[in-house]
N, C-alpha and C. Protein backbone atom coordinates (compact mmCIF):
# COMPACT_ATOMS: atom_id res chain seq x y z
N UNK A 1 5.78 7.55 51.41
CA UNK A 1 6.83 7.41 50.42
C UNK A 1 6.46 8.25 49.20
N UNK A 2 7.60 9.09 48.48
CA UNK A 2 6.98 10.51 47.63
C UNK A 2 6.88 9.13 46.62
N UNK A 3 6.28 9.57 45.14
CA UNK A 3 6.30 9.15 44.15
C UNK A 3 7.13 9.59 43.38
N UNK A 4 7.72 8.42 42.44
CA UNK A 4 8.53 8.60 41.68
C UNK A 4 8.64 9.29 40.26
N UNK A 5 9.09 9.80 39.64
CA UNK A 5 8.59 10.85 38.17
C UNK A 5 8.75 9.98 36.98
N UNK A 6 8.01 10.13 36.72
CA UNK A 6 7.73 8.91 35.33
C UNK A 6 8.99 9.66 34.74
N UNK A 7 9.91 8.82 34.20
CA UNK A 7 10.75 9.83 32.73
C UNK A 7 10.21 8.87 31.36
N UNK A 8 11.04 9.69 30.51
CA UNK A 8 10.67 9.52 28.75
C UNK A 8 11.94 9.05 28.52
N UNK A 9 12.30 8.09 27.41
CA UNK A 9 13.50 8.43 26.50
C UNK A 9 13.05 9.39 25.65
N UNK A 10 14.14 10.41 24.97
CA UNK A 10 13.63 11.19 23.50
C UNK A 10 13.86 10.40 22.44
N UNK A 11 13.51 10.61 21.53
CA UNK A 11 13.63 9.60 20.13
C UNK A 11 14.52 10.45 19.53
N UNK A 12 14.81 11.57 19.65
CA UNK A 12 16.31 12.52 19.31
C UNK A 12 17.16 12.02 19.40
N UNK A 13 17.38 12.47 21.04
CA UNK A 13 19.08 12.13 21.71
C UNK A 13 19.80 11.10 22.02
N UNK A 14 18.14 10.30 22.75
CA UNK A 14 17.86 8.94 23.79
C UNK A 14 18.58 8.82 24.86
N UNK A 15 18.21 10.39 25.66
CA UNK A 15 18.55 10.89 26.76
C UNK A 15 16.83 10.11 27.30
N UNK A 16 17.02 10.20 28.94
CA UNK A 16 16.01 10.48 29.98
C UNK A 16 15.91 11.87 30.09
N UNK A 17 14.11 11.69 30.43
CA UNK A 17 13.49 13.29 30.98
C UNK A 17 12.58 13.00 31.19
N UNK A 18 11.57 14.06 32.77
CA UNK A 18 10.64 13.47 32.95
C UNK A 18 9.52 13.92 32.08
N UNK A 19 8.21 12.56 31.69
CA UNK A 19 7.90 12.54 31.02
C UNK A 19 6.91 13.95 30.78
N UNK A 20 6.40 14.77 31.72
CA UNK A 20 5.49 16.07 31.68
C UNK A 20 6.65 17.22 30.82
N UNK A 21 7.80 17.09 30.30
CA UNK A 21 8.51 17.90 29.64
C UNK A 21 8.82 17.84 28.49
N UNK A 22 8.15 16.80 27.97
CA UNK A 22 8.64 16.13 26.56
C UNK A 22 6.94 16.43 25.29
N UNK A 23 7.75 16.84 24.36
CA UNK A 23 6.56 16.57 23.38
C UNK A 23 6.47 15.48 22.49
N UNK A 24 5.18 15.10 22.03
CA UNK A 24 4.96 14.03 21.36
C UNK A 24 4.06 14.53 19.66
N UNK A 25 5.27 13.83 18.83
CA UNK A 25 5.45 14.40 17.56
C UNK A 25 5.04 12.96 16.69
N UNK A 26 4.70 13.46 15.43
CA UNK A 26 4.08 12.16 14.73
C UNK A 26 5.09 11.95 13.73
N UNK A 27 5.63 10.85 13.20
CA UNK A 27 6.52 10.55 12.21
C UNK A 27 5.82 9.41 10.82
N UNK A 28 6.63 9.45 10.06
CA UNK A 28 6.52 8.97 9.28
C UNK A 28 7.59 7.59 9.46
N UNK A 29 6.43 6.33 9.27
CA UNK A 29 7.28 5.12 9.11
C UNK A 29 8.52 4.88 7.77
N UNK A 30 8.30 5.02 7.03
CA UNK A 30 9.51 5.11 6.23
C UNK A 30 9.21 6.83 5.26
N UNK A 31 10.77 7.19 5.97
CA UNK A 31 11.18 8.78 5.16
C UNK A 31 11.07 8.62 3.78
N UNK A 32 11.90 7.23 3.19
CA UNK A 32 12.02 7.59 1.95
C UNK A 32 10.68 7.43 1.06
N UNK A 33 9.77 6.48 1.50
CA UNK A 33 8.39 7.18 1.20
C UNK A 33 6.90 7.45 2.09
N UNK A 34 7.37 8.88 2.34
CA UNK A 34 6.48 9.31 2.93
C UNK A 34 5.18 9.15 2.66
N UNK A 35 4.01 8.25 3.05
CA UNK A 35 2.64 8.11 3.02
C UNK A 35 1.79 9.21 4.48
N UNK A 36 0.97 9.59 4.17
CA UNK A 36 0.80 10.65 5.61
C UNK A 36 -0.27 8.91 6.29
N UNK A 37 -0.43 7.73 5.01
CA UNK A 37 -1.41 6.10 6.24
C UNK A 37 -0.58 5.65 7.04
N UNK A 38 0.66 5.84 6.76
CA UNK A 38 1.61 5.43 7.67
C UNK A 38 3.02 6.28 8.47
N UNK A 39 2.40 6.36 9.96
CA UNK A 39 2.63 7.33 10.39
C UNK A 39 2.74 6.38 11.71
N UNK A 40 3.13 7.16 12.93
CA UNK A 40 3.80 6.82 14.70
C UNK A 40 3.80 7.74 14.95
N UNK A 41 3.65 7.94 16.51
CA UNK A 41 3.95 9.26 17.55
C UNK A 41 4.72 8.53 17.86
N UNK A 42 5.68 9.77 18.76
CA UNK A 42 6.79 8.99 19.53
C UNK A 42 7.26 10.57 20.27
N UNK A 43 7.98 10.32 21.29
CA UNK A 43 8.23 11.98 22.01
C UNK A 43 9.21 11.91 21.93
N UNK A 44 9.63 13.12 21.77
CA UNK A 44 11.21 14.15 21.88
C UNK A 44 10.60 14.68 22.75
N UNK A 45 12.14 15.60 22.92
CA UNK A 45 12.73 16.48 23.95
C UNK A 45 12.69 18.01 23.33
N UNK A 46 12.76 19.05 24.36
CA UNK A 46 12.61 20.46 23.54
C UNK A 46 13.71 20.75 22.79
N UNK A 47 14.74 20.30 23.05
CA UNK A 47 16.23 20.65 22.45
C UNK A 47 16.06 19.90 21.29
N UNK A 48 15.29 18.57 21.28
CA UNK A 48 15.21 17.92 19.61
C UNK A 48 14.35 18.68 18.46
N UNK A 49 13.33 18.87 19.13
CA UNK A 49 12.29 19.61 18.19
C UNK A 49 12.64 21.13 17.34
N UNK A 50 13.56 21.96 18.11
CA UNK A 50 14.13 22.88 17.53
C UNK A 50 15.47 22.31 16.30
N UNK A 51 16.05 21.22 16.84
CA UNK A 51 17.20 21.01 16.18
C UNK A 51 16.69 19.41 14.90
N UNK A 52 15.93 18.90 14.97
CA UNK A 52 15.54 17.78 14.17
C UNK A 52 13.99 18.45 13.28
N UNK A 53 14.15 19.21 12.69
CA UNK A 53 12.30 19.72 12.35
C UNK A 53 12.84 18.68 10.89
N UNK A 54 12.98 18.12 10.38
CA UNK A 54 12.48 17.54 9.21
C UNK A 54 12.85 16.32 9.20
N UNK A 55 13.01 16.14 10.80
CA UNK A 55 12.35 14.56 11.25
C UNK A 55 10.79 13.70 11.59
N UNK A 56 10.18 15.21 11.85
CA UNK A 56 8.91 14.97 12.10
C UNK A 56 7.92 15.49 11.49
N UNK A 57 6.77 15.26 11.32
CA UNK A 57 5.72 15.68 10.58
C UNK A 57 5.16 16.68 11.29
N UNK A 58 4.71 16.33 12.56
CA UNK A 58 3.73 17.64 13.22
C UNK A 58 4.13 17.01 14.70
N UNK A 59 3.08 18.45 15.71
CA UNK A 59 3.81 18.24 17.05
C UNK A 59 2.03 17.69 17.67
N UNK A 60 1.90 16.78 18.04
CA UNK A 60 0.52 16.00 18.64
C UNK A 60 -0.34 17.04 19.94
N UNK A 61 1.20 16.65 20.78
CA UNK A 61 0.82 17.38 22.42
C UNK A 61 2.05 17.95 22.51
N UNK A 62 1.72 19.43 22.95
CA UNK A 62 2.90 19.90 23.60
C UNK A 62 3.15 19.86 25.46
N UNK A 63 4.14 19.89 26.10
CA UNK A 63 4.05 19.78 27.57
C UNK A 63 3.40 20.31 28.44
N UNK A 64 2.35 20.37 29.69
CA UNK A 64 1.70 21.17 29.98
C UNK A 64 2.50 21.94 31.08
N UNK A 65 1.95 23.23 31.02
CA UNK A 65 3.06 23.95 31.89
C UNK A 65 2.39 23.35 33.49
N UNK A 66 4.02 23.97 34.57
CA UNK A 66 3.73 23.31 35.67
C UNK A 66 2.44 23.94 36.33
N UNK A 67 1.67 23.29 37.21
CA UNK A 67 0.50 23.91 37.86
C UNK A 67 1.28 24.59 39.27
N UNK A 68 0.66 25.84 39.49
CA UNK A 68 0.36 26.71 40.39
C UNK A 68 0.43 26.28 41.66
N UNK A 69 1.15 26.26 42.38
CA UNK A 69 0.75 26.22 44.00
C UNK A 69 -0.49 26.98 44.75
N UNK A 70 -1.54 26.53 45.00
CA UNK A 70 -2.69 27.42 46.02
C UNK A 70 -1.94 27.81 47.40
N UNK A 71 -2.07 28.99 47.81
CA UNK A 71 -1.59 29.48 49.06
C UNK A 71 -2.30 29.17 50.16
N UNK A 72 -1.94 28.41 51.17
CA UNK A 72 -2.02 27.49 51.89
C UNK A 72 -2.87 28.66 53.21
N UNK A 73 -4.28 28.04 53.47
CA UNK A 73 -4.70 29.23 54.21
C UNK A 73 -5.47 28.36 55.12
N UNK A 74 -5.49 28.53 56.63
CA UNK A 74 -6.18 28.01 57.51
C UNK A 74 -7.57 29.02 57.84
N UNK A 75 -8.55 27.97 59.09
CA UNK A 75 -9.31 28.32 59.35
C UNK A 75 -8.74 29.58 60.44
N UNK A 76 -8.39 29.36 61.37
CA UNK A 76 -8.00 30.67 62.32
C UNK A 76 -7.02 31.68 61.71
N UNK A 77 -6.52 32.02 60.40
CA UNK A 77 -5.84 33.35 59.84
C UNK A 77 -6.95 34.12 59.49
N UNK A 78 -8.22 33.04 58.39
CA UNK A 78 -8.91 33.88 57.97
C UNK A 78 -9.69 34.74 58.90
N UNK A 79 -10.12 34.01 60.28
CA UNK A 79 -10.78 34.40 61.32
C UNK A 79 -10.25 35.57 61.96
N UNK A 80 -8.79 35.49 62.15
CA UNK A 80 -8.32 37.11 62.31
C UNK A 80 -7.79 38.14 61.25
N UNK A 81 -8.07 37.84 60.18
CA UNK A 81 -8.11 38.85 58.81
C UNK A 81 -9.35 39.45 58.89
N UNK A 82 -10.77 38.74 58.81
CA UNK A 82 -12.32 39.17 58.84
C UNK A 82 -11.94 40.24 60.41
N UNK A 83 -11.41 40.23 61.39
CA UNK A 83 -11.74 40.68 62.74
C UNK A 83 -10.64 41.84 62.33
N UNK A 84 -9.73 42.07 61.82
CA UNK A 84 -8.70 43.54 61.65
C UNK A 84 -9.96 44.35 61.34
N UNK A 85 -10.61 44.09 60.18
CA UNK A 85 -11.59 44.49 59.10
C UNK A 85 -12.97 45.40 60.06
């Protein structure tokens, strides 16, 4: 049975997304007075972070890009690659 993809809400839109696409940004508990002692992470979405910047203070983690597929190589290809040679 595959596994299922964790999603995020954004604290933007409060759309779903899965959660490896989302960044996590630090806020300030109350705007109207900003203390940098009182502060929260919480994640947005990429479309928030361009369009909300003076909602948030700073960006924590950004998403990690996807990993690489390794090319899938058996024991008997390599055995007749070494033998062309």
């Amino acid at each position: 049975m595959p596994r299922a993809v964790r999603m995020t809400v954004c604290s933007g839109c409060i759309a779903d997304f899965p959660h490896k696409e989302m960044y996590l940004v630090s806020r300030y508990m109350n705007r109207g007075n900003p203390d940098p002692k009182n502060m929260y992470s919480t994640m947005y979405c990429a479309k928030c972070i361009k369009k909300d910047k003076e909602h948030y203070v700073d960006i924590i983690e950004k998403p990690k890009p996807p990993k690489k597929a390794k090319p899938k190589t058996t024991k008997k290809k390599n055995e007749k690659n070494s033998k062309k040679d």
